[in-house]
Protein backbone atom coordinates (compact mmCIF):
# COMPACT_ATOMS: atom_id res chain seq x y z
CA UNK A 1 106.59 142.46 35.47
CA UNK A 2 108.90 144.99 34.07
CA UNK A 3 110.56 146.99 36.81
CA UNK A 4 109.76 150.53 34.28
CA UNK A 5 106.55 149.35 33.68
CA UNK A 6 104.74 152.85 35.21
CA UNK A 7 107.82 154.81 33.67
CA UNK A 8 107.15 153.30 29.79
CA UNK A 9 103.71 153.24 30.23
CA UNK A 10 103.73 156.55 31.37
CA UNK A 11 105.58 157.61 28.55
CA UNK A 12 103.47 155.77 25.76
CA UNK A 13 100.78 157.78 26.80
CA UNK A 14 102.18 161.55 26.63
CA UNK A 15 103.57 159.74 23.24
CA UNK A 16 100.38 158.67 22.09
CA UNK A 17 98.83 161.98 22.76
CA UNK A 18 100.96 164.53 21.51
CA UNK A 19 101.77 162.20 18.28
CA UNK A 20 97.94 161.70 17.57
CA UNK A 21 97.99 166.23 18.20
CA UNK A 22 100.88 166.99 15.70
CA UNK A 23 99.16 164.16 13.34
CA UNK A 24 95.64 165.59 13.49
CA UNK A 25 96.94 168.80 13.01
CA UNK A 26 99.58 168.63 10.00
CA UNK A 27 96.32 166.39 8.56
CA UNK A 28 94.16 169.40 8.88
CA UNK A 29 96.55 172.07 7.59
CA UNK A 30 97.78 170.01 4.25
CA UNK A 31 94.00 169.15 3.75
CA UNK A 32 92.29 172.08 2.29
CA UNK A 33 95.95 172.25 -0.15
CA UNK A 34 96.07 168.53 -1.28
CA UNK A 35 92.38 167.96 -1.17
CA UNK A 36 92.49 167.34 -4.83
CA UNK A 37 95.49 164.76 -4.30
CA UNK A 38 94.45 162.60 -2.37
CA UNK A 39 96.47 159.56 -2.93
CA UNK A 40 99.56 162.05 -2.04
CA UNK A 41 97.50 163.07 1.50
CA UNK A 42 97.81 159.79 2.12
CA UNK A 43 101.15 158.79 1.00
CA UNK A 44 102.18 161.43 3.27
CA UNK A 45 100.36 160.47 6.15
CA UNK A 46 101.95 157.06 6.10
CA UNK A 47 105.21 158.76 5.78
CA UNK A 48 104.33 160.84 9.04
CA UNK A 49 103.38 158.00 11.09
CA UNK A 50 106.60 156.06 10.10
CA UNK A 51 108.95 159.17 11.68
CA UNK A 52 106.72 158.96 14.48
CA UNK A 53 107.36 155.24 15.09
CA UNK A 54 111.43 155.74 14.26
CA UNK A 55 111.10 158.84 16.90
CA UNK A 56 109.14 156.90 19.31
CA UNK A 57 111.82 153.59 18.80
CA UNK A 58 114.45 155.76 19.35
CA UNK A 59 112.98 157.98 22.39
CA UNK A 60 111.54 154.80 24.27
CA UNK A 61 115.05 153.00 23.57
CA UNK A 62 117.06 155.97 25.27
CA UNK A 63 114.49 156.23 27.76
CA UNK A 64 114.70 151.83 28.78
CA UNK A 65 118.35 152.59 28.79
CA UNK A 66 118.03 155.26 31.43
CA UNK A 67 115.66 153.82 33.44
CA UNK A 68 117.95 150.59 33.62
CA UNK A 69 120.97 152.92 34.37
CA UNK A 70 118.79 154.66 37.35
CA UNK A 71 117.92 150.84 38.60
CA UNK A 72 121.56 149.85 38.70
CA UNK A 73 122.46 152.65 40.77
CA UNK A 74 119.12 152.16 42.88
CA UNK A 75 120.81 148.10 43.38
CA UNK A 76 124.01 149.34 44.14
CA UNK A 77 122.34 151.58 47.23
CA UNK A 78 120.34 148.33 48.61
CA UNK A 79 123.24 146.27 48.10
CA UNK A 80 124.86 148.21 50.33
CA UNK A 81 122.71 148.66 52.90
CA UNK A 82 121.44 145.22 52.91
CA UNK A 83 124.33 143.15 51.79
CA UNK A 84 127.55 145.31 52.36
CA UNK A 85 128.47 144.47 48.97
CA UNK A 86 129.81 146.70 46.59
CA UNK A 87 129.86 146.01 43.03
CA UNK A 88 132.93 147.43 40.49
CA UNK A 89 132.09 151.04 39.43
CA UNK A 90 131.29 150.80 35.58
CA UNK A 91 132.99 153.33 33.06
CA UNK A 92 130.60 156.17 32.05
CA UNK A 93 130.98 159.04 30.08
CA UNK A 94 128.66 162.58 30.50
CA UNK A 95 126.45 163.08 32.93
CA UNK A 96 125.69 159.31 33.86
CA UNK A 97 129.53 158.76 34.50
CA UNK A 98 129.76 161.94 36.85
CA UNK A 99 126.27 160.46 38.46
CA UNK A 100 128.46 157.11 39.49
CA UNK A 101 131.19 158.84 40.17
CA UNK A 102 129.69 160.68 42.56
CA UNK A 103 127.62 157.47 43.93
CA UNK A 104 130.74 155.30 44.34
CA UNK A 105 132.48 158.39 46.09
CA UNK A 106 129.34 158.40 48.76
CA UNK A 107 129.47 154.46 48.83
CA UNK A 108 132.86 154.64 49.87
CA UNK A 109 132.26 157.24 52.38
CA UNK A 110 129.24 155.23 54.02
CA UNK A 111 131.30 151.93 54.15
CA UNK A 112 134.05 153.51 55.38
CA UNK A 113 132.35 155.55 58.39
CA UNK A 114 130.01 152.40 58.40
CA UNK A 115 133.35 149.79 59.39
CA UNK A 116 134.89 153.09 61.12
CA UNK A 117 132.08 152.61 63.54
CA UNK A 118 132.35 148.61 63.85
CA UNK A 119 135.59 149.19 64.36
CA UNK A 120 135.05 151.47 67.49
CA UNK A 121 132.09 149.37 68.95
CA UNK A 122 135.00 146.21 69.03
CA UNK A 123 137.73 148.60 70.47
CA UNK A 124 134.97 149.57 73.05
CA UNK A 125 133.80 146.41 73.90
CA UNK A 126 137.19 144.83 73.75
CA UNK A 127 138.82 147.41 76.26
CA UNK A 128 135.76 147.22 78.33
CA UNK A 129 136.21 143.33 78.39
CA UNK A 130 140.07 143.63 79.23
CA UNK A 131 138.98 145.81 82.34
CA UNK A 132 136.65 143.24 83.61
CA UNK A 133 139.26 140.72 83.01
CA UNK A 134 141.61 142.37 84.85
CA UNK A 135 140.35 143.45 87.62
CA UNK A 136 138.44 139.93 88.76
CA UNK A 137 142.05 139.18 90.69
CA UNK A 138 142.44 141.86 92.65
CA UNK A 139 139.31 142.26 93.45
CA UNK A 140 139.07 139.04 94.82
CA UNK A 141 142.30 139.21 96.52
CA UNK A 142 140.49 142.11 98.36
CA UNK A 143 137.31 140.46 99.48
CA UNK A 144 139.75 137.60 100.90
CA UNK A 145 141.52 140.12 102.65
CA UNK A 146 139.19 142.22 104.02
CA UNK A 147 136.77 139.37 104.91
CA UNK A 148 139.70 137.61 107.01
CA UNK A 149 140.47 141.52 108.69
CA UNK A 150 137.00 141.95 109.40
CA UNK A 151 136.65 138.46 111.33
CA UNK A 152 139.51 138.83 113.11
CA UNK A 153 140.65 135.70 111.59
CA UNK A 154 144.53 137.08 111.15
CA UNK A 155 145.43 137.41 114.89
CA UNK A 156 149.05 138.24 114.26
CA UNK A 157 150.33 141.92 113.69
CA UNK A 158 152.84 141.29 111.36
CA UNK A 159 150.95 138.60 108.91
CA UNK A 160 148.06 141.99 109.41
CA UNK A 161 150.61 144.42 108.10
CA UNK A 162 151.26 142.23 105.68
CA UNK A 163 147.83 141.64 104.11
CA UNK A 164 147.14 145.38 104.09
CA UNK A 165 150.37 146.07 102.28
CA UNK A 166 149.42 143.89 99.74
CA UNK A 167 145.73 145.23 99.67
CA UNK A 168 147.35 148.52 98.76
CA UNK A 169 149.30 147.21 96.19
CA UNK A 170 146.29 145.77 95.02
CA UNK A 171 144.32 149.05 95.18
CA UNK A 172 147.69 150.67 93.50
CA UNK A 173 147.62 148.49 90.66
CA UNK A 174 143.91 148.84 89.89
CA UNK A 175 144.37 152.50 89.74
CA UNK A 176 147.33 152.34 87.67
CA UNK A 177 145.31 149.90 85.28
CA UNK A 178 142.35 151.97 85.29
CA UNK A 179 143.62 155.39 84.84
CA UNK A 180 146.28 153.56 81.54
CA UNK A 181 143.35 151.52 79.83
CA UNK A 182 141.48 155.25 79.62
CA UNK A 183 144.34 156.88 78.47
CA UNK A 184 144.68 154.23 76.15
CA UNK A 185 141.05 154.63 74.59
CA UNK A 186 140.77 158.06 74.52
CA UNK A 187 144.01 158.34 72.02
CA UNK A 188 143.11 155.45 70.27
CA UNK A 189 139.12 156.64 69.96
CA UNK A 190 140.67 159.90 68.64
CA UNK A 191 139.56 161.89 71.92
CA UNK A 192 143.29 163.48 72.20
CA UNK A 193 144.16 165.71 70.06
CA UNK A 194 148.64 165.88 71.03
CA UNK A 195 149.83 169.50 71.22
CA UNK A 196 152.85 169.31 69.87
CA UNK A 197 155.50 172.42 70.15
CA UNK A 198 159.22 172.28 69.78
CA UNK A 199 160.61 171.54 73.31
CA UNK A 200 164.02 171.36 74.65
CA UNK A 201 164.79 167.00 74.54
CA UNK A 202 167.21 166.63 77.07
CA UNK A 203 165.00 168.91 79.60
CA UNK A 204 161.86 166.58 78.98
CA UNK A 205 163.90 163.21 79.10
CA UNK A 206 165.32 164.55 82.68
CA UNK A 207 161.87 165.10 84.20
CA UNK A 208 160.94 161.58 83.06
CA UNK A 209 164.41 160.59 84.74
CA UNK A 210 162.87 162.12 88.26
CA UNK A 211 159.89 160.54 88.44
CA UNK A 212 161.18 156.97 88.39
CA UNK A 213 164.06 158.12 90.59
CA UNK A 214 162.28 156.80 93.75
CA UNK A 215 162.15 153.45 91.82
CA UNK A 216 165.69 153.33 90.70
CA UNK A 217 167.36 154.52 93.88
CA UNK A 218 165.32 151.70 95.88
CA UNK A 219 167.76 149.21 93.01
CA UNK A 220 170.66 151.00 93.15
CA UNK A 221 169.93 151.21 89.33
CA UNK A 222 171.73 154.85 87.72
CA UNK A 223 169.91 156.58 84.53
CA UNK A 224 172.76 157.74 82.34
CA UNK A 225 171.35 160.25 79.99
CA UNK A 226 173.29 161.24 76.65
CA UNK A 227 171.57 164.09 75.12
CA UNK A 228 173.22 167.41 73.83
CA UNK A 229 171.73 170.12 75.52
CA UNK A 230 170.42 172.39 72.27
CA UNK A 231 168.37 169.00 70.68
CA UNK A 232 163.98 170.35 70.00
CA UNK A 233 161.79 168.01 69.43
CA UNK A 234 158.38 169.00 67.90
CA UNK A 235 155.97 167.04 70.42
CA UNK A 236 153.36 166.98 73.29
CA UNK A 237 155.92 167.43 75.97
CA UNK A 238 153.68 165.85 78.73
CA UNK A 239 152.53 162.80 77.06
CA UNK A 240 156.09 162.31 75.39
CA UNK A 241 157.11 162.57 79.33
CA UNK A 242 154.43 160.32 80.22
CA UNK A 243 156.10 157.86 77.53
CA UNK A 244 159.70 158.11 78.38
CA UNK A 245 158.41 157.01 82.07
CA UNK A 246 156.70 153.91 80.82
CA UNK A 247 160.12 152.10 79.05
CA UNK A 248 162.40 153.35 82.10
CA UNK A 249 160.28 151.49 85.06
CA UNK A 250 160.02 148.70 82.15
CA UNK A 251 163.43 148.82 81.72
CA UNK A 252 164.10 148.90 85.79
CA UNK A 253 161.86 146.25 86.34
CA UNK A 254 163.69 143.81 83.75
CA UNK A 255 167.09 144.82 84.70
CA UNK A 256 169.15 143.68 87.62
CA UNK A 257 170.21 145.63 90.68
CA UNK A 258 173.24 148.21 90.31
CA UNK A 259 173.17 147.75 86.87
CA UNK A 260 172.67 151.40 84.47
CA UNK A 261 169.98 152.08 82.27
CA UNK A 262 171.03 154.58 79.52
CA UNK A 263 168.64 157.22 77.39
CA UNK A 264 170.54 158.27 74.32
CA UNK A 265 169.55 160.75 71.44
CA UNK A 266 170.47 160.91 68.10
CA UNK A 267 169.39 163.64 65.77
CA UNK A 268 170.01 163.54 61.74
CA UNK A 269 168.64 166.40 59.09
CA UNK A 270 165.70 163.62 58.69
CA UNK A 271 165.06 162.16 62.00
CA UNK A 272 165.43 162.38 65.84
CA UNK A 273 165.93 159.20 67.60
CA UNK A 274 165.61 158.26 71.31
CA UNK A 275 166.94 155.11 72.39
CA UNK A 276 166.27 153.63 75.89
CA UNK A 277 168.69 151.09 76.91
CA UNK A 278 168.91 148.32 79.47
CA UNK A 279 171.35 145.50 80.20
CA UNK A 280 168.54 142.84 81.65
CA UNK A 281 167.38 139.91 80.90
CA UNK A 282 166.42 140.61 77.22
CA UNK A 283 163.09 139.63 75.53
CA UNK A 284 162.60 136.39 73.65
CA UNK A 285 162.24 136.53 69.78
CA UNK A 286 158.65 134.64 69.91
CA UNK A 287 157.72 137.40 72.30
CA UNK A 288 159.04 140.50 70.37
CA UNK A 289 155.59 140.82 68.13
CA UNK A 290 153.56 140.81 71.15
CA UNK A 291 155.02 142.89 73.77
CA UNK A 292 153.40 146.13 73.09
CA UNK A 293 150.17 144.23 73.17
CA UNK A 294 147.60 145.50 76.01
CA UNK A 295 148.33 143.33 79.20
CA UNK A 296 150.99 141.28 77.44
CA UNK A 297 153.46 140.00 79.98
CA UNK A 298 156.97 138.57 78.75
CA UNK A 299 157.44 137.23 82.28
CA UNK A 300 154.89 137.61 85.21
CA UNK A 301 157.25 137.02 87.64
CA UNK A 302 159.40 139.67 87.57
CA UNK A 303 157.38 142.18 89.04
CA UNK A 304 153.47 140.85 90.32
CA UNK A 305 151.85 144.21 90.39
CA UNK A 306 152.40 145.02 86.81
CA UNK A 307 149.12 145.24 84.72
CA UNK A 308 151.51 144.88 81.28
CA UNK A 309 150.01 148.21 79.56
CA UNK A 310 152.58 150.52 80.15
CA UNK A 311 154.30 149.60 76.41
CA UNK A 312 150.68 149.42 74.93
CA UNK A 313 150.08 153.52 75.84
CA UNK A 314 153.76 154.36 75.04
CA UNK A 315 153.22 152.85 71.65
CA UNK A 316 149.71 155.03 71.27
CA UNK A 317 151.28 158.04 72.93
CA UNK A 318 154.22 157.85 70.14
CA UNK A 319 152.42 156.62 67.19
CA UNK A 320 149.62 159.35 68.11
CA UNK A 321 152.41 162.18 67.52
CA UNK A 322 153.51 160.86 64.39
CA UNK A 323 156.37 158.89 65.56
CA UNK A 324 157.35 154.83 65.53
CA UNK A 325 158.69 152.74 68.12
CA UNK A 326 160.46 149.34 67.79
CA UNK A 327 162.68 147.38 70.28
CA UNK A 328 165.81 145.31 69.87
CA UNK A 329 166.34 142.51 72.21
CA UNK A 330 168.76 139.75 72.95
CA UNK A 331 167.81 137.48 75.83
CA UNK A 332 169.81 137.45 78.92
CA UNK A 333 171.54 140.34 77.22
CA UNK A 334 169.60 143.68 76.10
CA UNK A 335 167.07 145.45 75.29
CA UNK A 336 166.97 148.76 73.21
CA UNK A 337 163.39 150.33 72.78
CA UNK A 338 164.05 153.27 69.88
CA UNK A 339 161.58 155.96 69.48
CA UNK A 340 161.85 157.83 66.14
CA UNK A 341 160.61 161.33 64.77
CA UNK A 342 160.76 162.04 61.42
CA UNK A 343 160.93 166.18 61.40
């Protein structure tokens, strides 16, 4: 069955009618005129009823062609919503071509707010499988450890001391991983919005300096930091903080004792540039593509307690402001992590 069928049939009928109306009625008015010539009347007639059939031809074939053009666009909708597949927009002229334009603009809206959303239901569930993942160790650890305290089954102080040290590094890590992974998702989910302001560089790079000086100190490491004093930086000052931190405990935790870690700017008409430089034990070159990956670890043994996001958020944290961050390595050499802001 045709898919117009009610449309045409709807239309032969108002056809039907109106022609048989107009018919009747020029029949009537040319009737008392051409009464005496009749073979004219008639001649006439026929002639009326053939521009009625080249009028109804024409109307019906305009009308087929618009109903088909209204069913294309009508497939294009459930293809979309059924299949997720969209075909190539056709080239139309008037009113027709503005009516797919303006389809094909909504289609591409849908799809796009449509794989948008797919897009946050993986990040969701991906982050909220990472957590679970994550935490199963430790956790354990601290049933084992609390189980054996509880039973009294460690009798000596010292191995005691020991296994609540290690519960609290436990309990420190957790937090740590915790508190990242939702940073993490709420800048990657959008959530943030960065408030960025021009703020003095060498003033925010020195508070990042402080925080990790307790870390440092314990290494006999020494943060060197090269970075004239009148250098602005359009950014979020706390998050670019927050950042800074991440690559300098990386960077202490990869290099050796009394070695120096250095934090140098450069600043050009186009760009600002903040490198972060260690003399450790370098990165790999198969391990370069991964390492801001979340929990990516070049080498667990290093330092136990690390959850490996810390280069995952810096890379959000920068990338959410606008900027890019890369790293140079060469192992058992360097490693040079370069944060750069076009102004």
């Amino acid at each position: 069955m045709n898919k117009h069928s009610y449309e045409i049939g709807k239309f032969n009928k108002w056809f039907a009618i109106c022609a048989s109306i107009l018919l009747l009625a020029f029949f009537c008015c040319t009737y008392a005129v051409l009464q005496e010539f009749g073979k004219a009347l008639w001649t006439l007639t026929g002639l009326c009823l053939f521009i009625e059939a080249v009028i109804y031809i024409l109307v019906r074939y305009e009308l087929g062609t618009l109903c088909n053009e209204i069913s294309y666009a009508s497939d294009i909708m459930v293809k979309l919503v059924e299949e997720g597949d969209i075909p190539s927009e056709p080239y139309k002229q008037g009113e027709m071509g503005e009516l797919y334009t303006n389809l094909y603009k909504l289609v591409g809206t849908l799809t796009e707010s449509k794989q948008k959303e797919h897009e946050e239901k993986k990040f969701l569930r991906d982050i909220m499988s990472d957590i679970s993942h994550q935490l199963k160790t430790p956790l354990a650890s601290l049933n084992v450890f609390i189980d054996l305290l509880y039973d009294d089954m460690v009798m000596e102080p010292e191995k005691r001391k020991q296994m609540l040290e290690e519960s609290k590094n436990q309990l420190n890590r957790m937090e740590w991983m915790v508190l990242s992974m939702l940073k993490l998702a709420r800048i990657e989910a959008g959530a943030i919005q960065f408030e960025k302001e021009p703020n003095n560089l060498n003033t925010l790079l020195l508070q990042a300096v402080e925080v990790v000086t307790y870390l440092t100190d314990g290494r006999r490491q020494n943060i060197a930091v090269d970075c004239p004093e009148d250098i602005t930086l359009v950014c979020d000052s706390g998050w670019l903080v927050e950042g800074i931190i991440n690559l300098l405990k990386n960077a202490s935790d990869y290099s050796p004792e009394n070695s120096e870690i250095k934090i140098e700017v450069e600043k050009t008409p186009v760009f600002t540039r903040i490198y972060v430089k260690d003399n450790g034990m370098g990165i790999p070159d198969e391990d370069l593509p991964n390492i801001f990956k979340r929990f990516y670890r070049v080498n667990k043994e290093v330092n136990p307690n690390s959850v490996g996001i810390g280069l995952s958020l810096t890379k959000s944290i920068v990338e959410g402001m606008g900027g890019k961050i890369t790293v140079r390595s060469r192992l058992g050499e360097y490693t040079h992590f370069i944060l750069t802001f076009v102004h």
